[in-house]
PDB file of N, CA and C in Angstrom:
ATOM      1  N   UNK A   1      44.282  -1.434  -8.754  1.00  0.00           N
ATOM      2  CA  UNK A   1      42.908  -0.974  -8.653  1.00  0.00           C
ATOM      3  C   UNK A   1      42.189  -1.678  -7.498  1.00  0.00           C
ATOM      4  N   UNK A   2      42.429  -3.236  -7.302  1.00  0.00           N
ATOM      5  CA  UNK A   2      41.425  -3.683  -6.435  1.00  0.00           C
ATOM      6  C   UNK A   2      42.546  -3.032  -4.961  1.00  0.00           C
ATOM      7  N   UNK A   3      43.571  -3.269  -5.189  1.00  0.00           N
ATOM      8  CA  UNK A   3      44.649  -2.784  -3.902  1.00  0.00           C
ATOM      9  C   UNK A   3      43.983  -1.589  -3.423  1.00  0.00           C
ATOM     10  N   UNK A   4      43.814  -0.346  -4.126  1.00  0.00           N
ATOM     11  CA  UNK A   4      42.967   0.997  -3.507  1.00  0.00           C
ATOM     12  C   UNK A   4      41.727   0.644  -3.234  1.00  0.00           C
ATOM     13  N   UNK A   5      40.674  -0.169  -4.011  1.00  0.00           N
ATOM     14  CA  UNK A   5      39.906  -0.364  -2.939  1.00  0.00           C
ATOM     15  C   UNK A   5      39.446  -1.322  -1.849  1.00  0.00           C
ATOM     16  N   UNK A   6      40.684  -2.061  -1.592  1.00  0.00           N
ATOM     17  CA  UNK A   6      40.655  -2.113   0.158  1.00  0.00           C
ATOM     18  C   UNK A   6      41.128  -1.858   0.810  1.00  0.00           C
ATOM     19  N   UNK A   7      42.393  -0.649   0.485  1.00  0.00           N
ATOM     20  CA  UNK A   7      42.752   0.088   1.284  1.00  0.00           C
ATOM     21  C   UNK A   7      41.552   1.404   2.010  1.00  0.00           C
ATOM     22  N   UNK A   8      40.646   1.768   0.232  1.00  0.00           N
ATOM     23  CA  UNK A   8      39.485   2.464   1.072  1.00  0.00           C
ATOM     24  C   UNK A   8      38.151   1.909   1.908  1.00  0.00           C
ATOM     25  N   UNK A   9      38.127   0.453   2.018  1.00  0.00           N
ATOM     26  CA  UNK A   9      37.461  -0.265   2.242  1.00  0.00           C
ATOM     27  C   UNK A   9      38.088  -0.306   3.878  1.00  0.00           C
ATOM     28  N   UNK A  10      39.120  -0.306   4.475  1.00  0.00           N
ATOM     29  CA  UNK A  10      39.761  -0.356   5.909  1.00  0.00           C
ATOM     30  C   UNK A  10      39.611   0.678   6.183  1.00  0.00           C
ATOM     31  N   UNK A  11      40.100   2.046   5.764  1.00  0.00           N
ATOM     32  CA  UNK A  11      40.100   3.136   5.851  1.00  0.00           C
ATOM     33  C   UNK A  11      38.531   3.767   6.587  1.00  0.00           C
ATOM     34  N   UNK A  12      37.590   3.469   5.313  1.00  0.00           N
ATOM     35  CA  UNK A  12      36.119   3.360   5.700  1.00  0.00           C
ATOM     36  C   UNK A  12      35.959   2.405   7.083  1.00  0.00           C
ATOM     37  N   UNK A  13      36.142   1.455   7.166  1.00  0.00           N
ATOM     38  CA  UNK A  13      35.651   0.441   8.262  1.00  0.00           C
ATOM     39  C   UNK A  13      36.345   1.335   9.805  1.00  0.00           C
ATOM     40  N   UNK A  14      37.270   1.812   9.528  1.00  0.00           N
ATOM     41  CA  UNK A  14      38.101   2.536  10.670  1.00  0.00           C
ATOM     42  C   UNK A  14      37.791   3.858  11.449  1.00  0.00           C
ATOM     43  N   UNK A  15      37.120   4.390   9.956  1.00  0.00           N
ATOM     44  CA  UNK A  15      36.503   5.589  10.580  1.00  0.00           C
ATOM     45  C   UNK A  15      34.764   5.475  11.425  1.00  0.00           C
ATOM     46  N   UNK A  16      34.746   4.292  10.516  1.00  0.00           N
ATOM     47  CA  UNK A  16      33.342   3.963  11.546  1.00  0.00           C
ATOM     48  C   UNK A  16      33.433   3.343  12.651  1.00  0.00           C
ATOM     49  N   UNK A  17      34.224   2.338  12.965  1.00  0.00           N
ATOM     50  CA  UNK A  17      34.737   1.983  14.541  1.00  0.00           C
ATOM     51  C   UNK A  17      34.936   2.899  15.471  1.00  0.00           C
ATOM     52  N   UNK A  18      35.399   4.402  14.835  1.00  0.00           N
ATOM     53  CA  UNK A  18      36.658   5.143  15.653  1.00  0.00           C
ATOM     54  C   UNK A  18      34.838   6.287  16.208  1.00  0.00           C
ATOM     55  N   UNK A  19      34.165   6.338  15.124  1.00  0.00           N
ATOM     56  CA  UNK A  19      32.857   6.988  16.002  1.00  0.00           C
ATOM     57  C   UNK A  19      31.764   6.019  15.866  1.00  0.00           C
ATOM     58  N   UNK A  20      31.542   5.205  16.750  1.00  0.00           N
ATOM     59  CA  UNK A  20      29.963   4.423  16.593  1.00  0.00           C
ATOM     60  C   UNK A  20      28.491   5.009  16.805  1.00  0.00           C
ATOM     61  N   UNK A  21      28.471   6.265  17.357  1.00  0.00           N
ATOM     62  CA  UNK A  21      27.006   6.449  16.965  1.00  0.00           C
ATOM     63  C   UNK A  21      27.050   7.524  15.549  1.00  0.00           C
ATOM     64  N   UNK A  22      27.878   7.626  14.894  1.00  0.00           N
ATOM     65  CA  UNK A  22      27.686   8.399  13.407  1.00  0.00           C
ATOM     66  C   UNK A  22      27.252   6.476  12.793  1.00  0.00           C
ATOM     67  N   UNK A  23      28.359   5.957  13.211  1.00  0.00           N
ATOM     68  CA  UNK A  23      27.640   4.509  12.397  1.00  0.00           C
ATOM     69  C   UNK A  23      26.833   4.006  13.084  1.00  0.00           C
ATOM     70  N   UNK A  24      25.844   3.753  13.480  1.00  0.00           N
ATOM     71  CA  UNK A  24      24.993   2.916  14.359  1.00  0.00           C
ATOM     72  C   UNK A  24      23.611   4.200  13.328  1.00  0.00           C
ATOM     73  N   UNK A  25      23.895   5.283  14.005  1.00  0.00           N
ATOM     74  CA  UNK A  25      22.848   6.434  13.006  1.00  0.00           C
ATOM     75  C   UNK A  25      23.098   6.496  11.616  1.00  0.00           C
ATOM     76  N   UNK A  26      23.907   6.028  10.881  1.00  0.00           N
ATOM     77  CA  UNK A  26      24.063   5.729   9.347  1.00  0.00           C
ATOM     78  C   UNK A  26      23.338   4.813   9.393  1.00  0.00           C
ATOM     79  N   UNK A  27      23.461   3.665   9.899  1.00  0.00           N
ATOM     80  CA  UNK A  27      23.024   2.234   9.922  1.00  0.00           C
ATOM     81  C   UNK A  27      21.378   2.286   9.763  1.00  0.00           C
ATOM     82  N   UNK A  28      21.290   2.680  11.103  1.00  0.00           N
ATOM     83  CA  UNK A  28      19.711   3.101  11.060  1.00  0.00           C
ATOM     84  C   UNK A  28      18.765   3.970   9.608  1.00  0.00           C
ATOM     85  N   UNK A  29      19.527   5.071   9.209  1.00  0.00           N
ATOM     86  CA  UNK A  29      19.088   5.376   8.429  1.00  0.00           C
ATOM     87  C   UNK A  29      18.865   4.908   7.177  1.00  0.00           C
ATOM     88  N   UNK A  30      19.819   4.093   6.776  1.00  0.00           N
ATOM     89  CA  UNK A  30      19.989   3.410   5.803  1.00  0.00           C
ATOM     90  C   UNK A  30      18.605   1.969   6.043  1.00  0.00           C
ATOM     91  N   UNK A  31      18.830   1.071   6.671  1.00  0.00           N
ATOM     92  CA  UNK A  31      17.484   0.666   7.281  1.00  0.00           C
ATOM     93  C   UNK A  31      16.184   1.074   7.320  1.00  0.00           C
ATOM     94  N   UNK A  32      15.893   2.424   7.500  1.00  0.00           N
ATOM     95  CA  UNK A  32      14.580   2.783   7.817  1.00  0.00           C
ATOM     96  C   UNK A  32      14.273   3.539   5.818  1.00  0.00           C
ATOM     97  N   UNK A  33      15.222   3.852   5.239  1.00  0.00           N
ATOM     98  CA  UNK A  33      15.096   4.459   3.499  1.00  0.00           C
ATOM     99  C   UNK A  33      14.990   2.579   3.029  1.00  0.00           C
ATOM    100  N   UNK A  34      15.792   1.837   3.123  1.00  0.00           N
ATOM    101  CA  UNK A  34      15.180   0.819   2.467  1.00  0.00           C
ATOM    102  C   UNK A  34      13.791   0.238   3.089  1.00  0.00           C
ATOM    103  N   UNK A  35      13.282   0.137   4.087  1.00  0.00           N
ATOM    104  CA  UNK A  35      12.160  -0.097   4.446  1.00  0.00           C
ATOM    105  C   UNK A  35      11.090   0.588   3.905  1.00  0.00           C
ATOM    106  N   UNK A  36      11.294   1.516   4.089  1.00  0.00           N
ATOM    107  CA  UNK A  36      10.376   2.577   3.238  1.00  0.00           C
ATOM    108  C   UNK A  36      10.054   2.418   1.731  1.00  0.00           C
ATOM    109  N   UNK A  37      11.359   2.324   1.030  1.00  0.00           N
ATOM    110  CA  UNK A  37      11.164   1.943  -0.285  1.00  0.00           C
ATOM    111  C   UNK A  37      10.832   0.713  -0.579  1.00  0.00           C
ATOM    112  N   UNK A  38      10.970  -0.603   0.155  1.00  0.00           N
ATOM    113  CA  UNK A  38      10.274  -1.679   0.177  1.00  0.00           C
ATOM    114  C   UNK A  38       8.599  -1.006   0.231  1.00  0.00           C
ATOM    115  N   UNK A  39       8.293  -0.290   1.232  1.00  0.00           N
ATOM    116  CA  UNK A  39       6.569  -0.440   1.820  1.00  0.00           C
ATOM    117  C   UNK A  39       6.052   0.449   0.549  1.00  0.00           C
ATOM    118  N   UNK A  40       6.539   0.954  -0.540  1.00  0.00           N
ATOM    119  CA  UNK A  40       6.243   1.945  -1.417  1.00  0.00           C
ATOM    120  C   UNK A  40       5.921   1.198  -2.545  1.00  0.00           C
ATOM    121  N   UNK A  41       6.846   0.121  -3.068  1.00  0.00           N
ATOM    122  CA  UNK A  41       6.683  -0.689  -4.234  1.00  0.00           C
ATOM    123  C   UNK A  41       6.438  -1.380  -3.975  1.00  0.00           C
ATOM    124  N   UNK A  42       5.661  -1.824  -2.512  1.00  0.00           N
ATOM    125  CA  UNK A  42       5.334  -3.336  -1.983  1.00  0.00           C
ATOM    126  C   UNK A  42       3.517  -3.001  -2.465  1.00  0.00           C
ATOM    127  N   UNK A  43       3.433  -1.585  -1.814  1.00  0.00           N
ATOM    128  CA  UNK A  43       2.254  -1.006  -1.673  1.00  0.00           C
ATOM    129  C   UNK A  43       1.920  -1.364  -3.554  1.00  0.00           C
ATOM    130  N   UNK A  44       2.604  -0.053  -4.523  1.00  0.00           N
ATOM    131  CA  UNK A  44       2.475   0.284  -5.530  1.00  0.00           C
ATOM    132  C   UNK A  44       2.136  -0.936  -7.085  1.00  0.00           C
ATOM    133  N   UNK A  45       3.325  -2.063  -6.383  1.00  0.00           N
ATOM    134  CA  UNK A  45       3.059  -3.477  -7.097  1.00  0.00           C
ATOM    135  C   UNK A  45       1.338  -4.116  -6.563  1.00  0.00           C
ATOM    136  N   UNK A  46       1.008  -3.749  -5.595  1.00  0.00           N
ATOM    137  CA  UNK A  46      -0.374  -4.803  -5.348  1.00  0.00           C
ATOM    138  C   UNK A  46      -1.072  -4.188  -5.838  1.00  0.00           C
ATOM    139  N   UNK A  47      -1.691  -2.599  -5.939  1.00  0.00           N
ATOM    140  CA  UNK A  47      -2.506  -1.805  -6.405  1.00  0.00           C
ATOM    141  C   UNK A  47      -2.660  -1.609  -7.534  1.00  0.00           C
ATOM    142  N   UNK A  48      -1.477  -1.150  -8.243  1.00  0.00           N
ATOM    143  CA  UNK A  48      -1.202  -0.637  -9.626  1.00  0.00           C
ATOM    144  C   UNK A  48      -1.178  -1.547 -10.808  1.00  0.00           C
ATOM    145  N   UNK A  49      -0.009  -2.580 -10.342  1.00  0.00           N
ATOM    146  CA  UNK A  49       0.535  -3.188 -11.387  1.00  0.00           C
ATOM    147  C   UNK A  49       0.129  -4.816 -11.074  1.00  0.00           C
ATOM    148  N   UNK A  50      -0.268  -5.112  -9.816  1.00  0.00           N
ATOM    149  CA  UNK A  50      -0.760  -6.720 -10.092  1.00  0.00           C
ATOM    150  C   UNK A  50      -1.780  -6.827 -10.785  1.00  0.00           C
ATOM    151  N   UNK A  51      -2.616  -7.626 -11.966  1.00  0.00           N
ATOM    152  CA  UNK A  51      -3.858  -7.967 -12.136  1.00  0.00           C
ATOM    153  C   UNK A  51      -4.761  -8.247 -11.326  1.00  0.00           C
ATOM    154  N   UNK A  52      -6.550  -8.289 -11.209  1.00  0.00           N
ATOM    155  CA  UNK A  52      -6.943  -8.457 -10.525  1.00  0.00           C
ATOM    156  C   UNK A  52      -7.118  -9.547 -10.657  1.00  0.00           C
ATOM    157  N   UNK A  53      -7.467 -10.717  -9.609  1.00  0.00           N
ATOM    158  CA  UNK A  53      -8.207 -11.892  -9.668  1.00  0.00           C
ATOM    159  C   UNK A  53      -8.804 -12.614 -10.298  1.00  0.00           C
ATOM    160  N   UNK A  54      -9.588 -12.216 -11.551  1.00  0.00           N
ATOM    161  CA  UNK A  54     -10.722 -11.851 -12.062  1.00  0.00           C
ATOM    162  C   UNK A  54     -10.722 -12.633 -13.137  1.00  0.00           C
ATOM    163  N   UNK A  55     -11.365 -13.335 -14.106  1.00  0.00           N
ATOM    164  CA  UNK A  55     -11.336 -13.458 -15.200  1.00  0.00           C
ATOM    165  C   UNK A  55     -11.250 -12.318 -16.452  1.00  0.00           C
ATOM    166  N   UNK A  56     -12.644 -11.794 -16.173  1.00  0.00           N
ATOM    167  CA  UNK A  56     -13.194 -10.723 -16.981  1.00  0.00           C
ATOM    168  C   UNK A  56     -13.039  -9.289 -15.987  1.00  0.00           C
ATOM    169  N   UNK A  57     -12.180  -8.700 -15.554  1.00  0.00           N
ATOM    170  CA  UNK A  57     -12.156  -7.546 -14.402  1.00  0.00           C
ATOM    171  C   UNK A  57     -12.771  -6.542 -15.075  1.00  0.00           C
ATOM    172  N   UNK A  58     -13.020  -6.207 -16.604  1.00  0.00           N
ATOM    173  CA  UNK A  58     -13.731  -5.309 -17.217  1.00  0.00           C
ATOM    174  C   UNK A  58     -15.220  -5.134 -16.834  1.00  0.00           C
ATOM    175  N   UNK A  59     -15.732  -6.421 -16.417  1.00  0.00           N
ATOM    176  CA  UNK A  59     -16.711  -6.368 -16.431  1.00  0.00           C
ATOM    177  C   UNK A  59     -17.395  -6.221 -15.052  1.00  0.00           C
ATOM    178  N   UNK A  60     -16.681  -5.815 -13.908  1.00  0.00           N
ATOM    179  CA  UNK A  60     -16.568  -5.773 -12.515  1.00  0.00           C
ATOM    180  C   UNK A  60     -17.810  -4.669 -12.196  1.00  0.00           C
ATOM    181  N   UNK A  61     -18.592  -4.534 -11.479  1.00  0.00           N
ATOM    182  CA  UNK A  61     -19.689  -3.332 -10.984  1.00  0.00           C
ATOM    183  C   UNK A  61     -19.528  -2.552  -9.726  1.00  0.00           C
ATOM    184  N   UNK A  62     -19.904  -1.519  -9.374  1.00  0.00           N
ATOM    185  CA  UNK A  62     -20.096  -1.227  -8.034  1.00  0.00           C
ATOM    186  C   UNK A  62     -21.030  -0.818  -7.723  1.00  0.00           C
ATOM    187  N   UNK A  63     -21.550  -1.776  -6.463  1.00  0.00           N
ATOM    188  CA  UNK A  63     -23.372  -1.329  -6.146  1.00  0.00           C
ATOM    189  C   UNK A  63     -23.429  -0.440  -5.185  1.00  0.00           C
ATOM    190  N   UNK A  64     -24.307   0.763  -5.076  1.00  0.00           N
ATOM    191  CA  UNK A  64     -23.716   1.745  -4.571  1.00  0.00           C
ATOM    192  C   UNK A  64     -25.769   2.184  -3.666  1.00  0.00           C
ATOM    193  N   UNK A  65     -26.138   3.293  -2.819  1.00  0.00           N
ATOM    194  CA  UNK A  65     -27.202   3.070  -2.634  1.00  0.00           C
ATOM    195  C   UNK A  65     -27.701   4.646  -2.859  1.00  0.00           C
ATOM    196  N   UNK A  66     -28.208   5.380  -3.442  1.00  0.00           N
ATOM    197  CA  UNK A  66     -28.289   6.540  -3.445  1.00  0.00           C
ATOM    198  C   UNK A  66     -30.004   7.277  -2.822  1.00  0.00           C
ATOM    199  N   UNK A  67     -29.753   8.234  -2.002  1.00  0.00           N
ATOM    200  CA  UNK A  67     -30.746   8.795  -0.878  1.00  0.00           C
ATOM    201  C   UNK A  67     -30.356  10.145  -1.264  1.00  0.00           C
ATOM    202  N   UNK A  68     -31.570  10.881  -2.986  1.00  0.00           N
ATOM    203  CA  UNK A  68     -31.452  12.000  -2.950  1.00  0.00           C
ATOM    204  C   UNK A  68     -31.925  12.784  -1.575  1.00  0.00           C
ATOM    205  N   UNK A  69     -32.809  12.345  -1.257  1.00  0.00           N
ATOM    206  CA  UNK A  69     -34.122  13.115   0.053  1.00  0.00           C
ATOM    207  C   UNK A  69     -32.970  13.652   1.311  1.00  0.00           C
ATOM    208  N   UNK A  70     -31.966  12.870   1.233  1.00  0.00           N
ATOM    209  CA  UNK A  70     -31.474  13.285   2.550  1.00  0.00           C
ATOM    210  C   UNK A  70     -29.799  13.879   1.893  1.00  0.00           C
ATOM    211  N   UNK A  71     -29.743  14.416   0.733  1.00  0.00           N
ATOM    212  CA  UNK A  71     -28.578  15.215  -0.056  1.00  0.00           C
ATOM    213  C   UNK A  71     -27.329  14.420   0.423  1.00  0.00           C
ATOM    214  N   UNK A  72     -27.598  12.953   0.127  1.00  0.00           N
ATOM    215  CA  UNK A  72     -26.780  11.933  -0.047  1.00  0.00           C
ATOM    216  C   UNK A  72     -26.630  10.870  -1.884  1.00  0.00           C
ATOM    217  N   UNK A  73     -25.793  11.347  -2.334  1.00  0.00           N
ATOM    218  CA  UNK A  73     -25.831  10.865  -3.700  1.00  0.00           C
ATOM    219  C   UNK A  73     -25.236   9.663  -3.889  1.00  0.00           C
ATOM    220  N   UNK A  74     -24.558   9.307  -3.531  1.00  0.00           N
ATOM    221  CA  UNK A  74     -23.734   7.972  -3.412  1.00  0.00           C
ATOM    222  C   UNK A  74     -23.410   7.645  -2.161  1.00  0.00           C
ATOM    223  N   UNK A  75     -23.708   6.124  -1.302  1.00  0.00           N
ATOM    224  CA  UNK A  75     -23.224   5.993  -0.511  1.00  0.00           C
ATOM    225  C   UNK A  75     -22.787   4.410  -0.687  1.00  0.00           C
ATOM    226  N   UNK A  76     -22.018   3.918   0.033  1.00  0.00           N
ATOM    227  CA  UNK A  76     -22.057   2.552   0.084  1.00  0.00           C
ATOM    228  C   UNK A  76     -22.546   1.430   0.787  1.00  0.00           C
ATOM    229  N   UNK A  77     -22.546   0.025  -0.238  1.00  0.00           N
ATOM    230  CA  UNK A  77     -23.457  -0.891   0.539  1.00  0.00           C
ATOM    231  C   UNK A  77     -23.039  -1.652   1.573  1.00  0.00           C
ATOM    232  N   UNK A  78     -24.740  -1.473   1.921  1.00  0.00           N
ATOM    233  CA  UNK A  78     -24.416  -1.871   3.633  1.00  0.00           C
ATOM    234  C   UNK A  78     -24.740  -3.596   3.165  1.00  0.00           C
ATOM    235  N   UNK A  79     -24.196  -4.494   4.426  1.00  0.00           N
ATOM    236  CA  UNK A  79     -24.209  -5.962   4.314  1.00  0.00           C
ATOM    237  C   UNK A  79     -25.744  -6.465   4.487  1.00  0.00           C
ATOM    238  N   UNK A  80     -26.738  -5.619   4.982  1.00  0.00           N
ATOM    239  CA  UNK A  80     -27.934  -6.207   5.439  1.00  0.00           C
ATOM    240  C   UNK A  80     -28.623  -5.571   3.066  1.00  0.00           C
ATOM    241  N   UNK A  81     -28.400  -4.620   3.097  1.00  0.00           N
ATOM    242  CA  UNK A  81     -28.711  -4.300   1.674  1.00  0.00           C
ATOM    243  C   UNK A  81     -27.899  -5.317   0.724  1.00  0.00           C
ATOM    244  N   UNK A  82     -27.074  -5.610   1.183  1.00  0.00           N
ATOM    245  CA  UNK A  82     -26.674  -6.527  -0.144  1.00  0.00           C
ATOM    246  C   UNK A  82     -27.122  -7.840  -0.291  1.00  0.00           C
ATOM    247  N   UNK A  83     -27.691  -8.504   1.185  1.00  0.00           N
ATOM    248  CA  UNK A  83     -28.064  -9.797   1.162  1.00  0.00           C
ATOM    249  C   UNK A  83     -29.403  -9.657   0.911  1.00  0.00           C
ATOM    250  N   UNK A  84     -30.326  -8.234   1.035  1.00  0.00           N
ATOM    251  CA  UNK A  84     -31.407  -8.523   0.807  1.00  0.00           C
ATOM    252  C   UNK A  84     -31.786  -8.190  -0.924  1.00  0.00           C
ATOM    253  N   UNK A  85     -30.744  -7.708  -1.830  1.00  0.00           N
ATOM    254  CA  UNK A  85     -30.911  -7.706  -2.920  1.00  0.00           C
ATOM    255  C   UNK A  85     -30.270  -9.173  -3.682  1.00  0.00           C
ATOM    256  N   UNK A  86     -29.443 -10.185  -2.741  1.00  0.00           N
ATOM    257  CA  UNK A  86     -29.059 -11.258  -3.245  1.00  0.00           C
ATOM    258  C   UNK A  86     -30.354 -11.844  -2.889  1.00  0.00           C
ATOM    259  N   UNK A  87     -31.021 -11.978  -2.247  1.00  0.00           N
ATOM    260  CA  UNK A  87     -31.992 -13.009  -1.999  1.00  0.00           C
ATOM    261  C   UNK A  87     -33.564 -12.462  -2.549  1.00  0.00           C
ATOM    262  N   UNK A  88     -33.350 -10.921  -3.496  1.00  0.00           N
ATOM    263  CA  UNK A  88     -34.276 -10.641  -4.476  1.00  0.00           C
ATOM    264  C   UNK A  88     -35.450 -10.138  -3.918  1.00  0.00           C
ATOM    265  N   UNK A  89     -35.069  -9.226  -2.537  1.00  0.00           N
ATOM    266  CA  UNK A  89     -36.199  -8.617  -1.890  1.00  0.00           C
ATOM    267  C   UNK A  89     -35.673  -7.213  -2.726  1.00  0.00           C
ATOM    268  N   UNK A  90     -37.174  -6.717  -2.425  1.00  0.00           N
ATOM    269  CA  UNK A  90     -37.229  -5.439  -3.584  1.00  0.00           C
ATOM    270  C   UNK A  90     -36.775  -4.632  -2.793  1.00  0.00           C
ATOM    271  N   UNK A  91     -36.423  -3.292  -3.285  1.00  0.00           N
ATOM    272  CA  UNK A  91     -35.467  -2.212  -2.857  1.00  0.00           C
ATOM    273  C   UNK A  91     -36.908  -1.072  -1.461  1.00  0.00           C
ATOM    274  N   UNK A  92     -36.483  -0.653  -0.162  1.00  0.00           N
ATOM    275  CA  UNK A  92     -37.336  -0.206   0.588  1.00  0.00           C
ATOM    276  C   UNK A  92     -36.903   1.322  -0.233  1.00  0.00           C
ATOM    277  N   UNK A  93     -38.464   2.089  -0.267  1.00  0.00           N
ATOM    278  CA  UNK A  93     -38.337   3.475  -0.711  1.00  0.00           C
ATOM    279  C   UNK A  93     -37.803   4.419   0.953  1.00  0.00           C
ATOM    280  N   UNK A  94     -37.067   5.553   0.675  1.00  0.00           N
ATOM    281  CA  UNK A  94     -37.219   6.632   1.769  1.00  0.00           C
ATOM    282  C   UNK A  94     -38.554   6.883   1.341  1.00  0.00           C
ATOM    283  N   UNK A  95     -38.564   7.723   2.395  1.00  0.00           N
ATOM    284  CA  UNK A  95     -39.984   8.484   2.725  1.00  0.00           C
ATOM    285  C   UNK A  95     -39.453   9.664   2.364  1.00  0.00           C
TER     286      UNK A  95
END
């Protein structure tokens, strides 16, 4: 049993010597599908399945700024709006 497979193990190695760009383009391909599947569950583990940071992540908010007047319902906060609601200046009305 192990005798056949290194006879198909030479056999294999021979036929890839005998054409190098079918192996060099196997090679590659094989390379660029595991890369890929690395960047997929690399992606999928940080998003999905790591915990957040957080102690309490349930209890997490999102401050958001909403401008019916201009048929904008949700938008997001800007850095000059967030420091001026950390430092407890009151909210400017649209006109």
């Amino acid at each position: 049993m192990f005798d056949s497979f290194l006879q198909d193990l030479r056999y294999g190695f021979r036929s890839l010597t005998a054409r190098p760009a079918f192996a060099i383009a196997a090679l590659l391909t094989l390379a660029l599908a595991i890369g890929a599947n690395t960047l997929v569950f690399s992606l999928i583990d940080g998003i999905y399945l790591t915990p957040l940071p957080y102690r309490d992540d349930a209890s997490l908010v999102d401050v958001e700024n909403r401008y019916p007047s201009m048929g904008l319902d949700t938008t997001g906060e800007s850095i000059p709006d967030y420091l001026d609601r950390r430092a407890g200046v009151p909210a400017r009305r649209s006109r």
